[in-house]
N, C-alpha and C. Protein backbone atom coordinates (compact mmCIF):
# COMPACT_ATOMS: atom_id res chain seq x y z
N UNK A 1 -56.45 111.36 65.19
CA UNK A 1 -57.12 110.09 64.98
C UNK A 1 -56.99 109.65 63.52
N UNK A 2 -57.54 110.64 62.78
CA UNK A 2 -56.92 110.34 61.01
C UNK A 2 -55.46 109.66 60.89
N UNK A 3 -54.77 110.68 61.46
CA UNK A 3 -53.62 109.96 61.56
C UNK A 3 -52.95 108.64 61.76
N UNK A 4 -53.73 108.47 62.72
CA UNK A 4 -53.52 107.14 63.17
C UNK A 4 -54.05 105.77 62.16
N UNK A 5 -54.73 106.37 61.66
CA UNK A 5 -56.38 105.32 60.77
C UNK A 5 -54.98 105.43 59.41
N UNK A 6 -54.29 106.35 59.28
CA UNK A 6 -53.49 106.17 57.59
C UNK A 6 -52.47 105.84 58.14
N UNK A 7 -51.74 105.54 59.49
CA UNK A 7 -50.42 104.66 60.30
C UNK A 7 -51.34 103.15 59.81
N UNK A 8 -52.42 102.98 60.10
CA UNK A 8 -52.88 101.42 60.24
C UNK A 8 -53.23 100.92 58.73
N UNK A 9 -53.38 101.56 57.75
CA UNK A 9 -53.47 101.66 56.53
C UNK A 9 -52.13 101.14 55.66
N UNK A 10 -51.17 101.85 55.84
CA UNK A 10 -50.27 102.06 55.45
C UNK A 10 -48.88 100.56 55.90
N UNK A 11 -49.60 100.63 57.17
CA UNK A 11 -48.83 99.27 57.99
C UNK A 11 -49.47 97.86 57.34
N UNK A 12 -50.84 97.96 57.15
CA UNK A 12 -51.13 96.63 56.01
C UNK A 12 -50.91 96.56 54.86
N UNK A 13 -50.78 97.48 54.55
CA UNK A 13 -49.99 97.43 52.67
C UNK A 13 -49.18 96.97 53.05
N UNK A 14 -48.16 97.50 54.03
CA UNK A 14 -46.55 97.48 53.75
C UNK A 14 -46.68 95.24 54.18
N UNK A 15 -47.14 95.25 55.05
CA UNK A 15 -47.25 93.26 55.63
C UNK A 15 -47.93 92.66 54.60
N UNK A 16 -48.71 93.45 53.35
CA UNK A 16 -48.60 92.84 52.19
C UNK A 16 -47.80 92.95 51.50
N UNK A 17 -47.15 93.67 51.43
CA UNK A 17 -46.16 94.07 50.30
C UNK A 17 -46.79 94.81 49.02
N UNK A 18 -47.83 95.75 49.46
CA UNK A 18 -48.16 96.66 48.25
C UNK A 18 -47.76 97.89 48.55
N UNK A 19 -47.20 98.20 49.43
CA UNK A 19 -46.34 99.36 49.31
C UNK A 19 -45.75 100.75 48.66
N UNK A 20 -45.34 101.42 48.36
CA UNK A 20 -44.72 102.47 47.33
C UNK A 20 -43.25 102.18 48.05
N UNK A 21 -42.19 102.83 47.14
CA UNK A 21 -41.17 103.17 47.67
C UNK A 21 -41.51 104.33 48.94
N UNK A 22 -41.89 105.58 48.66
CA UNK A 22 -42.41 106.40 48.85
C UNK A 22 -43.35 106.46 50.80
N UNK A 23 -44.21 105.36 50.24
CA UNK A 23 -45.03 105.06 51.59
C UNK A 23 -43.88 104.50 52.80
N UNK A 24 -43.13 103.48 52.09
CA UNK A 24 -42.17 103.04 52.90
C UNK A 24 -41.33 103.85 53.85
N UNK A 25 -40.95 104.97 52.78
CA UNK A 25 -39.89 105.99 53.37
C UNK A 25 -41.04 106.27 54.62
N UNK A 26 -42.25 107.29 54.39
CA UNK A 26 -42.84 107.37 55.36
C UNK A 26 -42.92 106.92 56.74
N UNK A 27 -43.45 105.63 55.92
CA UNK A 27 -43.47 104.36 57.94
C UNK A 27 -42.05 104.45 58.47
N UNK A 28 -40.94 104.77 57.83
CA UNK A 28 -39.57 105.00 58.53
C UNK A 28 -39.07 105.52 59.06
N UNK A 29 -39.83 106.88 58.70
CA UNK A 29 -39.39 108.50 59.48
C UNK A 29 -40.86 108.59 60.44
N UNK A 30 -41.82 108.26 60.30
CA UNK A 30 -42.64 108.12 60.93
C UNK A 30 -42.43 107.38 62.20
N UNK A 31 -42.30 106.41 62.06
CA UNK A 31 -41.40 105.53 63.41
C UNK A 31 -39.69 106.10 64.04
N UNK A 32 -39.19 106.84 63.03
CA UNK A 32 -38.36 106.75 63.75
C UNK A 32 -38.13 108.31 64.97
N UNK A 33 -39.21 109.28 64.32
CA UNK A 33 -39.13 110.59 65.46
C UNK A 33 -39.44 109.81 66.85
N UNK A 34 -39.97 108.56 67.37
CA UNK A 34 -40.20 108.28 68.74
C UNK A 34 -41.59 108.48 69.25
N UNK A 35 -42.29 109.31 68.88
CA UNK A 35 -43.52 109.69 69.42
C UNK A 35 -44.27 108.98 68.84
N UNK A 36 -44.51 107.47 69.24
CA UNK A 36 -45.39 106.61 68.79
C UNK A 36 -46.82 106.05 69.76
N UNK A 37 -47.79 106.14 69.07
CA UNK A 37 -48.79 105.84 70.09
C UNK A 37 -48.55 103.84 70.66
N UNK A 38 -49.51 104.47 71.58
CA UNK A 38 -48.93 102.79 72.28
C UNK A 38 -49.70 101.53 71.64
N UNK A 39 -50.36 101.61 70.60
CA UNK A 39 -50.92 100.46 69.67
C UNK A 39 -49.71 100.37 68.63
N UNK A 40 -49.12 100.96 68.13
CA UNK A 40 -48.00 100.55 66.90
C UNK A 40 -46.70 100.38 68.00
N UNK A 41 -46.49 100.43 69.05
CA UNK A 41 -45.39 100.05 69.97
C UNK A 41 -44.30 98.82 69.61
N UNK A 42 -45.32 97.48 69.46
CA UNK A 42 -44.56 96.32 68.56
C UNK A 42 -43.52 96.91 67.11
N UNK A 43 -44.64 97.69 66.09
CA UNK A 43 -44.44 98.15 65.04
C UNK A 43 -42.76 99.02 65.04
N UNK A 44 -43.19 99.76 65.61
CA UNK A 44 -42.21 100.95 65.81
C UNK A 44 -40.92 100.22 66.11
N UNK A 45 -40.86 99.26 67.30
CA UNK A 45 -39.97 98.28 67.78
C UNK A 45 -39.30 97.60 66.62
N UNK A 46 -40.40 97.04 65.48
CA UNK A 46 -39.06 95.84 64.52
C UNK A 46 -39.07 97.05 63.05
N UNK A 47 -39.22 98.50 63.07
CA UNK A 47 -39.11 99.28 62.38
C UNK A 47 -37.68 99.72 62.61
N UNK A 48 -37.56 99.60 64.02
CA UNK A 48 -36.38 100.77 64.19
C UNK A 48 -35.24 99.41 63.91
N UNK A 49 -35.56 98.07 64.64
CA UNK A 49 -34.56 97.03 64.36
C UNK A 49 -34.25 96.92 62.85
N UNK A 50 -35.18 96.99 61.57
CA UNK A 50 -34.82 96.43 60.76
C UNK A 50 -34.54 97.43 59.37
N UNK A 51 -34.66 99.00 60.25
CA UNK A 51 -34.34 100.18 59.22
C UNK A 51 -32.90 100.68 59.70
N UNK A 52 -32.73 100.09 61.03
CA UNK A 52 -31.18 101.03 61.72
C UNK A 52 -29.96 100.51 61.02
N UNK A 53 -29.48 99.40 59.92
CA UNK A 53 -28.75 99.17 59.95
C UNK A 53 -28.61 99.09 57.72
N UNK A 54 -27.85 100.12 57.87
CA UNK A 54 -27.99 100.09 56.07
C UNK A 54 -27.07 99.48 55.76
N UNK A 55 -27.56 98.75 54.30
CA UNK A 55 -26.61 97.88 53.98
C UNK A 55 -25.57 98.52 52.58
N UNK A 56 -24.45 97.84 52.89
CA UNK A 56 -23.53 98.58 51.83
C UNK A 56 -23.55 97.75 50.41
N UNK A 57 -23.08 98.14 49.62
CA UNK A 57 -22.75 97.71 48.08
C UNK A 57 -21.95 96.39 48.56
N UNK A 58 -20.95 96.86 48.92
CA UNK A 58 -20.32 95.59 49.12
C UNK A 58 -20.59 94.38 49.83
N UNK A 59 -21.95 94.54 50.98
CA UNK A 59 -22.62 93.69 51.35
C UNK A 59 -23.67 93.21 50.33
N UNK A 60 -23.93 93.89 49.28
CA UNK A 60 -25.06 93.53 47.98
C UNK A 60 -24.05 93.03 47.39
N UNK A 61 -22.96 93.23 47.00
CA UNK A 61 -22.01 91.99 46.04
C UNK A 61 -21.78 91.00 46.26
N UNK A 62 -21.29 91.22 47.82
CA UNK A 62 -21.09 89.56 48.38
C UNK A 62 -22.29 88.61 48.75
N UNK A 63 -23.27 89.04 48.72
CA UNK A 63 -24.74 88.35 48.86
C UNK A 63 -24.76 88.22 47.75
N UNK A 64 -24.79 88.24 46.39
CA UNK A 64 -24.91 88.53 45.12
C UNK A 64 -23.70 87.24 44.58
N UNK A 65 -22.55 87.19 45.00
CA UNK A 65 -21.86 86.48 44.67
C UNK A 65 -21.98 84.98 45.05
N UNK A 66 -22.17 85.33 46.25
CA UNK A 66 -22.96 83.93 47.17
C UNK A 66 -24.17 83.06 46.66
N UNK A 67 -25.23 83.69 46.19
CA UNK A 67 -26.45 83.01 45.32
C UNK A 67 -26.08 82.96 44.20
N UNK A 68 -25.23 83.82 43.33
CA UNK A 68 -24.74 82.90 42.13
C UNK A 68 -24.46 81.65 41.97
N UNK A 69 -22.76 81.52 42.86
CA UNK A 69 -22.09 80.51 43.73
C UNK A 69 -23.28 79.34 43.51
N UNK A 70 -24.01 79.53 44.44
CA UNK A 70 -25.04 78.81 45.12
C UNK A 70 -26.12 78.22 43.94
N UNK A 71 -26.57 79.15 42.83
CA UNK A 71 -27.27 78.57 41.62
C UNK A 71 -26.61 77.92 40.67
N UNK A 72 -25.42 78.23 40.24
CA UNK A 72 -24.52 77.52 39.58
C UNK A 72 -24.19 75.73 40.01
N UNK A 73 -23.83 76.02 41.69
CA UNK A 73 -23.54 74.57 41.98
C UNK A 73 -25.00 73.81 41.78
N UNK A 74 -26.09 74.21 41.80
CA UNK A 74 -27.39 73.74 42.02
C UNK A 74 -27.89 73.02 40.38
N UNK A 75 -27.07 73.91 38.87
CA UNK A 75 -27.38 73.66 38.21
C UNK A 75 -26.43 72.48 37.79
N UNK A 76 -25.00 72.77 38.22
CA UNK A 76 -24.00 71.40 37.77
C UNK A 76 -24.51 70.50 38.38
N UNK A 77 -25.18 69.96 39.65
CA UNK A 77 -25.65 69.06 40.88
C UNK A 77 -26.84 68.32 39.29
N UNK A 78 -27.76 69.13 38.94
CA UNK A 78 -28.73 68.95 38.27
C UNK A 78 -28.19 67.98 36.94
N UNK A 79 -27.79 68.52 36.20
CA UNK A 79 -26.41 68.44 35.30
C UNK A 79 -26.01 66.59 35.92
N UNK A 80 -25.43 66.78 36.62
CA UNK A 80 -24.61 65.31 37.08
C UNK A 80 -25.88 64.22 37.43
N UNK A 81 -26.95 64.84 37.79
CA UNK A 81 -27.94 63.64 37.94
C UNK A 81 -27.92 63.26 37.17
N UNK A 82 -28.63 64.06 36.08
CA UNK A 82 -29.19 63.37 34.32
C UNK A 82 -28.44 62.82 33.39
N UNK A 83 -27.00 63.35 33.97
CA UNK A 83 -25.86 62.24 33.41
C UNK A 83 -25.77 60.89 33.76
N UNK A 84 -25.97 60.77 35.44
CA UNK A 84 -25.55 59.29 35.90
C UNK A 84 -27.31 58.80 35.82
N UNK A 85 -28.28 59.33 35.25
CA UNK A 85 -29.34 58.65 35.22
C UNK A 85 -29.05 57.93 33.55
N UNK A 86 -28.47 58.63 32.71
CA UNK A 86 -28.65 58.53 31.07
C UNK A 86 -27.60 57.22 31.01
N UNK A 87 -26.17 57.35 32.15
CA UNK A 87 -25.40 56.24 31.98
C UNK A 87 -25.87 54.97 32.45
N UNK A 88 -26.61 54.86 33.82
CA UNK A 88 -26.84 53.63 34.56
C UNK A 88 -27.92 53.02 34.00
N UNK A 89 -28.89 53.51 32.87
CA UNK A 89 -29.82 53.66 31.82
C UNK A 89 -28.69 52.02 30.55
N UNK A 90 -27.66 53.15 30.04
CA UNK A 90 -26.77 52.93 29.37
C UNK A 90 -26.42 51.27 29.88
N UNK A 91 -26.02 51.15 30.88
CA UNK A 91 -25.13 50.45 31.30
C UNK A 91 -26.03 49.03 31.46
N UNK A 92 -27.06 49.26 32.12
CA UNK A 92 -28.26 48.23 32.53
C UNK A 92 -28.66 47.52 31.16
N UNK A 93 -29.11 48.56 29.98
CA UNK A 93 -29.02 47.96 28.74
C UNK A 93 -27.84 47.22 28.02
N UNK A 94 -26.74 47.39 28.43
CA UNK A 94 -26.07 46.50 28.28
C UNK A 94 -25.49 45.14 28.41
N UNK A 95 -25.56 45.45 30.05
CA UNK A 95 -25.80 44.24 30.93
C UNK A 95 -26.89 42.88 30.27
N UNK A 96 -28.24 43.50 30.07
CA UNK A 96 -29.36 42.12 29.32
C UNK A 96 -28.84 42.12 28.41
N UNK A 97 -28.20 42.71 27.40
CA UNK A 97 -27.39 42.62 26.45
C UNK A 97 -26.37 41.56 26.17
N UNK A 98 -25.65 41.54 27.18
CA UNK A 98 -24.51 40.84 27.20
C UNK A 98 -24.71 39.50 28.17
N UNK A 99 -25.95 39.17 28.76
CA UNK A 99 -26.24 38.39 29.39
C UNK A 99 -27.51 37.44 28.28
N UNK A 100 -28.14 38.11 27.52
CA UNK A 100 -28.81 37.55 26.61
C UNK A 100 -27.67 36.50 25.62
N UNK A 101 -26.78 37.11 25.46
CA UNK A 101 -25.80 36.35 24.17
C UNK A 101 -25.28 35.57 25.44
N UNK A 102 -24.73 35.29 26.06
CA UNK A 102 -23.86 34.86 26.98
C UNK A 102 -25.01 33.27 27.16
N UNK A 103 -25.92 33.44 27.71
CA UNK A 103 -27.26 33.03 28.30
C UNK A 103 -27.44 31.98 26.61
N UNK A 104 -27.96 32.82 25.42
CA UNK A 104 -28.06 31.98 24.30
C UNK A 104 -26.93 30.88 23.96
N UNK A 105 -25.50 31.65 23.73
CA UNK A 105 -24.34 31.20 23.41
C UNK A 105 -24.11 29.42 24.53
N UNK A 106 -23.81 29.25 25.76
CA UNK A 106 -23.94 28.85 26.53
C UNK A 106 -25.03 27.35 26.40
N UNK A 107 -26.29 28.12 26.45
CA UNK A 107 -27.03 27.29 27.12
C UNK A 107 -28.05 26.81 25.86
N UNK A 108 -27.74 27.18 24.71
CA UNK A 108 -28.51 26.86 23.50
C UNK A 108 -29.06 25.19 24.11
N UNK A 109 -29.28 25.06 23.01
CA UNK A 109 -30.39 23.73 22.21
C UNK A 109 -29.04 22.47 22.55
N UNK A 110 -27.94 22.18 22.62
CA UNK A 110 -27.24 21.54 22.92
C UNK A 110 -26.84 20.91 24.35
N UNK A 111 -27.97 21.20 25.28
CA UNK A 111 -27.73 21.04 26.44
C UNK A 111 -28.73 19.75 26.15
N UNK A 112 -30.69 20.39 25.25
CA UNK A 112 -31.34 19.79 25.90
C UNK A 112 -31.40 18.66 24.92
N UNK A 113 -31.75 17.20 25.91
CA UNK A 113 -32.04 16.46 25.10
C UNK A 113 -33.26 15.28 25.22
N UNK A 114 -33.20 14.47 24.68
CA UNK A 114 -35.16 13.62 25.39
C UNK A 114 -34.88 12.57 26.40
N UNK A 115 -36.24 13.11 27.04
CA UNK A 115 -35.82 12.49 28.61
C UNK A 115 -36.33 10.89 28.32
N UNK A 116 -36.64 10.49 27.39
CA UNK A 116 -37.32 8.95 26.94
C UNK A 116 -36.26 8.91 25.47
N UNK A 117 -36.10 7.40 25.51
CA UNK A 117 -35.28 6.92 24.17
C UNK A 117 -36.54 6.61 23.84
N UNK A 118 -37.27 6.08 23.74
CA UNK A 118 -38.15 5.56 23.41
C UNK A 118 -39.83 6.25 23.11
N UNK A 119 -40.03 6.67 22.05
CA UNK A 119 -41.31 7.21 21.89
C UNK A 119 -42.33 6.68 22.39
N UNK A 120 -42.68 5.40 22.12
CA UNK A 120 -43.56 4.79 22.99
C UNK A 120 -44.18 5.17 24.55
N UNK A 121 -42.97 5.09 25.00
CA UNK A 121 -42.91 5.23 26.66
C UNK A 121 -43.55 6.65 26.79
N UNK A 122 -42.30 7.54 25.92
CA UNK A 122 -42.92 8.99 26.22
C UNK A 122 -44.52 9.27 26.38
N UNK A 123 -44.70 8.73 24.62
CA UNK A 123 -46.28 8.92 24.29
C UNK A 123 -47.18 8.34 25.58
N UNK A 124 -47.30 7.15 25.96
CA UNK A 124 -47.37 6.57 27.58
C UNK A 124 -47.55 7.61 28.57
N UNK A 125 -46.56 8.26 29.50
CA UNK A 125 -46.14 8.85 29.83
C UNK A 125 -46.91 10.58 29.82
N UNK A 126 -46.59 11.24 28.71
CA UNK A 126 -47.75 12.05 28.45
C UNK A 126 -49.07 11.68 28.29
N UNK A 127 -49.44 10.57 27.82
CA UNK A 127 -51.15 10.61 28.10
C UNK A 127 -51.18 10.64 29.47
N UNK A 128 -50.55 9.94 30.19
CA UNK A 128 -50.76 9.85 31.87
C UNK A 128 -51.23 10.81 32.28
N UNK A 129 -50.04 12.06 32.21
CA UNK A 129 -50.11 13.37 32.88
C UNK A 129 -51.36 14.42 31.82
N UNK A 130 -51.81 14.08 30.75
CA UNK A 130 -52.93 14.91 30.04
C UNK A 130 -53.87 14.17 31.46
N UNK A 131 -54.27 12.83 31.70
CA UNK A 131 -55.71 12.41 31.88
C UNK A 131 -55.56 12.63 33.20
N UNK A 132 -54.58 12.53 33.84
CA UNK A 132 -54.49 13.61 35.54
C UNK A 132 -55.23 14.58 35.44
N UNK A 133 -54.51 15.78 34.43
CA UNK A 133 -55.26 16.93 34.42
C UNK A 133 -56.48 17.26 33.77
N UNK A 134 -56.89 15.99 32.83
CA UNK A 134 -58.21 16.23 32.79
C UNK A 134 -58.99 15.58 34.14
N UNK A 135 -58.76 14.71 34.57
CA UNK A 135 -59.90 14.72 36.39
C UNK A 135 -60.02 15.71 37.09
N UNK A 136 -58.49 16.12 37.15
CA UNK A 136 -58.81 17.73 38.34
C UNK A 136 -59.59 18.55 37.74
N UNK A 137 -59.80 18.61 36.37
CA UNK A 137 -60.49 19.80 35.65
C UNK A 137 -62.29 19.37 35.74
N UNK A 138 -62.22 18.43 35.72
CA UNK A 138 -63.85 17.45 36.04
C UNK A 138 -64.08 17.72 37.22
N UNK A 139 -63.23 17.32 38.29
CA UNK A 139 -63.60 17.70 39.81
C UNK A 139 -64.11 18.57 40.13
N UNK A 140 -63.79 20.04 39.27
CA UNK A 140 -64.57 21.78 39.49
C UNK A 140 -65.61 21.64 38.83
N UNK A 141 -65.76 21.18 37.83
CA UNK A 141 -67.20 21.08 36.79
C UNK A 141 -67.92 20.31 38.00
N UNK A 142 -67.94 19.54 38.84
CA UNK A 142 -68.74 18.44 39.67
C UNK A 142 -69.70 19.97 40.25
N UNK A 143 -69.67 20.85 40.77
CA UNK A 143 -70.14 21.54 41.26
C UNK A 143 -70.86 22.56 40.07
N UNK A 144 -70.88 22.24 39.31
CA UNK A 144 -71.66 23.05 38.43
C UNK A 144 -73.15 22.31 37.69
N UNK A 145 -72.98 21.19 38.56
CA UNK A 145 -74.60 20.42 38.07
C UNK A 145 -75.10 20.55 39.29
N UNK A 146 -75.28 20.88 40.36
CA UNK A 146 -76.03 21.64 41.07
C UNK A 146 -76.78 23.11 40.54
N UNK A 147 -75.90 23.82 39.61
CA UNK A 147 -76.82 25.42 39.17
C UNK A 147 -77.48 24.86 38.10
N UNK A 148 -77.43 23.88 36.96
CA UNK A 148 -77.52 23.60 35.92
C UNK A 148 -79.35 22.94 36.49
N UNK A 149 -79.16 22.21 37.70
CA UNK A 149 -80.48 22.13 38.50
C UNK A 149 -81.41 23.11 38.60
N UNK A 150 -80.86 24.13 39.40
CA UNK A 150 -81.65 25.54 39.53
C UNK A 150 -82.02 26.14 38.09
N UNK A 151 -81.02 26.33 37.30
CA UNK A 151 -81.42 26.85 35.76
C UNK A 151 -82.59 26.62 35.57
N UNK A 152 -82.92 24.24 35.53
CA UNK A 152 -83.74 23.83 35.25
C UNK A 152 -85.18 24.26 36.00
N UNK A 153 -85.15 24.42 37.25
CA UNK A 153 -86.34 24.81 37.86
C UNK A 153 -87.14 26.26 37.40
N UNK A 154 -85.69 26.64 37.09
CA UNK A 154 -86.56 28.10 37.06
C UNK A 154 -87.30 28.45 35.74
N UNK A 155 -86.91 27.38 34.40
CA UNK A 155 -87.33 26.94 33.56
C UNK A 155 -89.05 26.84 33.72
N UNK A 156 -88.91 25.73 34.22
CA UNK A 156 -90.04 24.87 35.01
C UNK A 156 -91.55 26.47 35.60
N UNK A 157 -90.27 27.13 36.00
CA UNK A 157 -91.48 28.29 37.07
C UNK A 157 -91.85 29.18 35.50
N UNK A 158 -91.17 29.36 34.46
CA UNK A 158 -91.44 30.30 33.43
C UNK A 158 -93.20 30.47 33.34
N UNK A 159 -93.74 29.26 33.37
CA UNK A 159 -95.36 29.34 33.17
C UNK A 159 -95.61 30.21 33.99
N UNK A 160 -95.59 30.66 35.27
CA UNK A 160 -96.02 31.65 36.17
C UNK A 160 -95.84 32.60 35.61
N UNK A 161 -95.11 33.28 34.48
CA UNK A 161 -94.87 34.85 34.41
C UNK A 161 -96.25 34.81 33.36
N UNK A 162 -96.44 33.84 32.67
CA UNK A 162 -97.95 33.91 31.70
C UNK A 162 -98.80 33.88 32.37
N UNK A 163 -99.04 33.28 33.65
CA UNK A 163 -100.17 33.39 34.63
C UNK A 163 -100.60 34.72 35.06
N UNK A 164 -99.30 35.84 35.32
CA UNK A 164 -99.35 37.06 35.86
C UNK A 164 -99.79 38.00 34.57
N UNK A 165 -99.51 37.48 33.32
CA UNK A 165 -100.32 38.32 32.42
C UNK A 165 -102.02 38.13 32.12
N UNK A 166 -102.02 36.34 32.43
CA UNK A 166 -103.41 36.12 32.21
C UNK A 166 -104.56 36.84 33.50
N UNK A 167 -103.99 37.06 34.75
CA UNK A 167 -104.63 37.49 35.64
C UNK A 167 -104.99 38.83 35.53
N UNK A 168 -104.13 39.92 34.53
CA UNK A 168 -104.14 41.39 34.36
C UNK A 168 -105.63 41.08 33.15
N UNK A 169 -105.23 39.88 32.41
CA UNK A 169 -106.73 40.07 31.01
C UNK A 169 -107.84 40.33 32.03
N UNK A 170 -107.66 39.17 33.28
CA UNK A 170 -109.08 38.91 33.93
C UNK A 170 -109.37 40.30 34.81
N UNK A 171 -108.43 41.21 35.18
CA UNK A 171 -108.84 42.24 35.89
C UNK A 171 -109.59 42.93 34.29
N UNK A 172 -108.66 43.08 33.36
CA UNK A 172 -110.19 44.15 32.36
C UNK A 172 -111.08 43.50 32.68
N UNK A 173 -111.15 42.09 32.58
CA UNK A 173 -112.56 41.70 31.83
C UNK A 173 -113.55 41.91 33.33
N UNK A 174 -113.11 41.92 34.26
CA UNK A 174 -113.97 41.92 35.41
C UNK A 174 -114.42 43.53 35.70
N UNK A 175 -113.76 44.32 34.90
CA UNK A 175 -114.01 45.87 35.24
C UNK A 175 -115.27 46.31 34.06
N UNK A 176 -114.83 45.28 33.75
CA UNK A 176 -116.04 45.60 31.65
C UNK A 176 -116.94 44.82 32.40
N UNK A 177 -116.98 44.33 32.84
CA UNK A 177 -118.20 43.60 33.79
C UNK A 177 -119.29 44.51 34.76
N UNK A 178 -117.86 45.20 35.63
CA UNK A 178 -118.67 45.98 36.69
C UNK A 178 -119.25 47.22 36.12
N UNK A 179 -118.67 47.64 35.12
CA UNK A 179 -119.02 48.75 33.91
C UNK A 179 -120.54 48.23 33.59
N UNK A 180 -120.47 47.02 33.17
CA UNK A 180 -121.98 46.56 32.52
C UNK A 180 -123.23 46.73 33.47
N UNK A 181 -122.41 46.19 34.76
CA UNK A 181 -123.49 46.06 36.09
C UNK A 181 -124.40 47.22 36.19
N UNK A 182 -123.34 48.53 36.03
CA UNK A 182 -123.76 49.34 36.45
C UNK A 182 -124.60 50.41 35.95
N UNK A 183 -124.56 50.45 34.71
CA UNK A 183 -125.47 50.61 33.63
C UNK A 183 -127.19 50.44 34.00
């Protein structure tokens, strides 16, 4: 029964991975004489699958060569991003670059010119469109002399908050009263 209690011991280290070299060997030769009780049955089963087959050097080189392989391409891959990120970076700044001068060069101050010969008219003309936009701007104010109302009322109610202090004098004075009564 001990026995068994340091098989079940020994089997949760190892599915943690705290292990010994040592303990390991154990659970190996331990499983592999056959005489296994029928609770480690599973156990014994992916013991014998995954201890029966040793691996050679030359299967550790070529696995070995393979994840090199494999980290290397992973770091050039890495490598080539931060290149075509640093160029298309590069390139984009150039582009507003060359579209800014192009854009200035082009389309400067020589295109524009006044849409009135005549100052008069203009001056005309712009007052028009100022006193448009001052009505629409009056039209929203129209709704703000309605609160400017309420403001006023509540103005109006301010005497009530002196009323609520004068009523607290009259509670002393009516208690200095009942004080006297009672005397």
């Amino acid at each position: 029964m001990e026995n068994r209690e340091y098989i079940r011991e020994l089997l949760d280290k190892y599915l943690e991975g705290l292990t010994s070299l040592d303990e390991e060997r154990f659970l190996k030769e331990y499983f592999k004489r056959g005489n296994v009780p029928e609770e480690f049955s599973s156990e014994a089963l992916w013991f014998m699958n995954a201890t029966s087959k040793q691996v050679s050097e030359d299967e550790i080189r070529s696995m070995e060569n393979v994840l090199s392989k494999w980290v290397d391409l992973q770091e050039h891959k890495e490598k080539s991003i931060r290149f075509r990120s640093w160029s298309i970076g590069i390139a984009a700044g150039l582009l507003i670059a060359i579209a800014s001068v192009f854009f200035l060069k082009y389309y400067n101050s020589d295109k524009v010119s006044d849409t009135y010969n005549d100052p008069q008219i203009a001056y005309l003309e712009a007052k028009k469109v100022l006193m448009y936009v001052s009505q629409t701007l009056n039209k929203g104010t129209d709704k703000l002399q309605t609160v400017s109302r309420i403001q006023e009322g509540t103005e109006e109610m301010s005497i009530f908050s002196s009323f609520g202090s004068g009523l607290k004098n009259l509670e002393l004075v009516s208690k200095y009263d009942e004080s006297i009564e009672t005397q």
